[in-house]
Protein backbone atom coordinates (compact mmCIF):
# COMPACT_ATOMS: atom_id res chain seq x y z
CA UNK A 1 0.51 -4.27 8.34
CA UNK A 2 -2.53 -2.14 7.57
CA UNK A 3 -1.82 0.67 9.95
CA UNK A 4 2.18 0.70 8.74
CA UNK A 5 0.95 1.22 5.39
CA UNK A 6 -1.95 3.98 5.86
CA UNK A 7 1.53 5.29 7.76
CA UNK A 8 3.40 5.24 4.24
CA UNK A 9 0.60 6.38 2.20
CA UNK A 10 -0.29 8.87 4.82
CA UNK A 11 3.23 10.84 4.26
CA UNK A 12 2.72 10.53 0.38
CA UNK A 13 -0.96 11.85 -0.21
CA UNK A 14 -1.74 15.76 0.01
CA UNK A 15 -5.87 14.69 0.41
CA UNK A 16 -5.39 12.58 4.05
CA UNK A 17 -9.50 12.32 4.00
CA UNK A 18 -9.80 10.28 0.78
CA UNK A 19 -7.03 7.45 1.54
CA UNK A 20 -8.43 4.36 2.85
CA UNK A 21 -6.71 1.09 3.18
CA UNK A 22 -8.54 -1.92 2.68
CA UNK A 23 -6.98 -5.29 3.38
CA UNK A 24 -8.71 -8.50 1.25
CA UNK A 25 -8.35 -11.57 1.80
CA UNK A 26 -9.02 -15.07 -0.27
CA UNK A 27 -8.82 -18.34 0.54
CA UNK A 28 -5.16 -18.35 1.13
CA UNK A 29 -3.90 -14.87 0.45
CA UNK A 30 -4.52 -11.71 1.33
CA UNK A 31 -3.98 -7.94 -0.27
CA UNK A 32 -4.10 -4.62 0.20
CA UNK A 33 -6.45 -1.83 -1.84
CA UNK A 34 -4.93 1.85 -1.61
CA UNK A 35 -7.56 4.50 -2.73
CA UNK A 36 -6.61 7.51 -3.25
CA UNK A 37 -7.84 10.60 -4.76
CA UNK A 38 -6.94 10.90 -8.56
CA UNK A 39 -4.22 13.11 -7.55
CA UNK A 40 -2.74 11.59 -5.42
CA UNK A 41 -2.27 8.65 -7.40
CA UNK A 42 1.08 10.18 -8.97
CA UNK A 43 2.41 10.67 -5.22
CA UNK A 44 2.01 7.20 -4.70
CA UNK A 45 3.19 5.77 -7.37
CA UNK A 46 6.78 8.04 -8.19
CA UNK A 47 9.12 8.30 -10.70
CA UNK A 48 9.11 5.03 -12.82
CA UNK A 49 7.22 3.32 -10.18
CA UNK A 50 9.95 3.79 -7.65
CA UNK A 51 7.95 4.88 -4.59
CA UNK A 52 5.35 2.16 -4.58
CA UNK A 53 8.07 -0.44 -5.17
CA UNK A 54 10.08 1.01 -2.03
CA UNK A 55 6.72 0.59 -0.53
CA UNK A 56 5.93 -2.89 -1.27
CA UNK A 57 9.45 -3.97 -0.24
CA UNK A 58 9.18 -2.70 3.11
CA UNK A 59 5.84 -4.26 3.64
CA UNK A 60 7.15 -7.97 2.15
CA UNK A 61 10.27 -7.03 5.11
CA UNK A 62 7.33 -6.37 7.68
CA UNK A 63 5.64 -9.53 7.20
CA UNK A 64 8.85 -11.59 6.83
CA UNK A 65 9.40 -10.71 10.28
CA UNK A 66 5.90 -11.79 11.54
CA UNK A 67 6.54 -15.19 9.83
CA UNK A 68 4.71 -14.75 6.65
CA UNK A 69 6.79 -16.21 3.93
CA UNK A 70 4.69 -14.87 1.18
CA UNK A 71 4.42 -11.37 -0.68
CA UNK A 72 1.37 -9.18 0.18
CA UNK A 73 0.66 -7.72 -3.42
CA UNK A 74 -0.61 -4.29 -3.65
CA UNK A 75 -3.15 -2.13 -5.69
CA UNK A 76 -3.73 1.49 -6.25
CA UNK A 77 -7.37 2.51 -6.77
CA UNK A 78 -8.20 6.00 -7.48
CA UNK A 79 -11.56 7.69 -6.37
């Protein structure tokens, strides 16, 4: 899941060196951190919020198919 979203994030960002994906996990959850540079924040996050929605939809369809029933919420952090 991680490296399919550095993947996504990767093709967004224009500053490659400053994205890092950090994956956090709770007692029965678990979420992802994006930070990006302040930037880059605008790439991620598209039109009306279209990009990063696109992007959390096709991580919920990645871990449907490893058998997690649950979302995986994401956040944007900037630098």
């Amino acid at each position: 899941m991680r490296d399919l979203l550095f993947f996504l994030s990767s093709l967004l960002v224009n500053d490659i060196d400053k994205l890092t994906i950090k994956e956090v996990e709770n007692n029965f959850s678990k979420k992802f951190l994006i930070k990006v540079s302040k930037n880059d924040i605008k790439n991620i996050i598209g039109k009306e919020g279209k990009t990063i929605k696109t992007i959390r939809n096709i991580i919920s369809m990645a871990s449907v198919l490893k058998g997690n029933k649950r979302k995986i919420p994401i956040e944007i952090i900037d630098e």
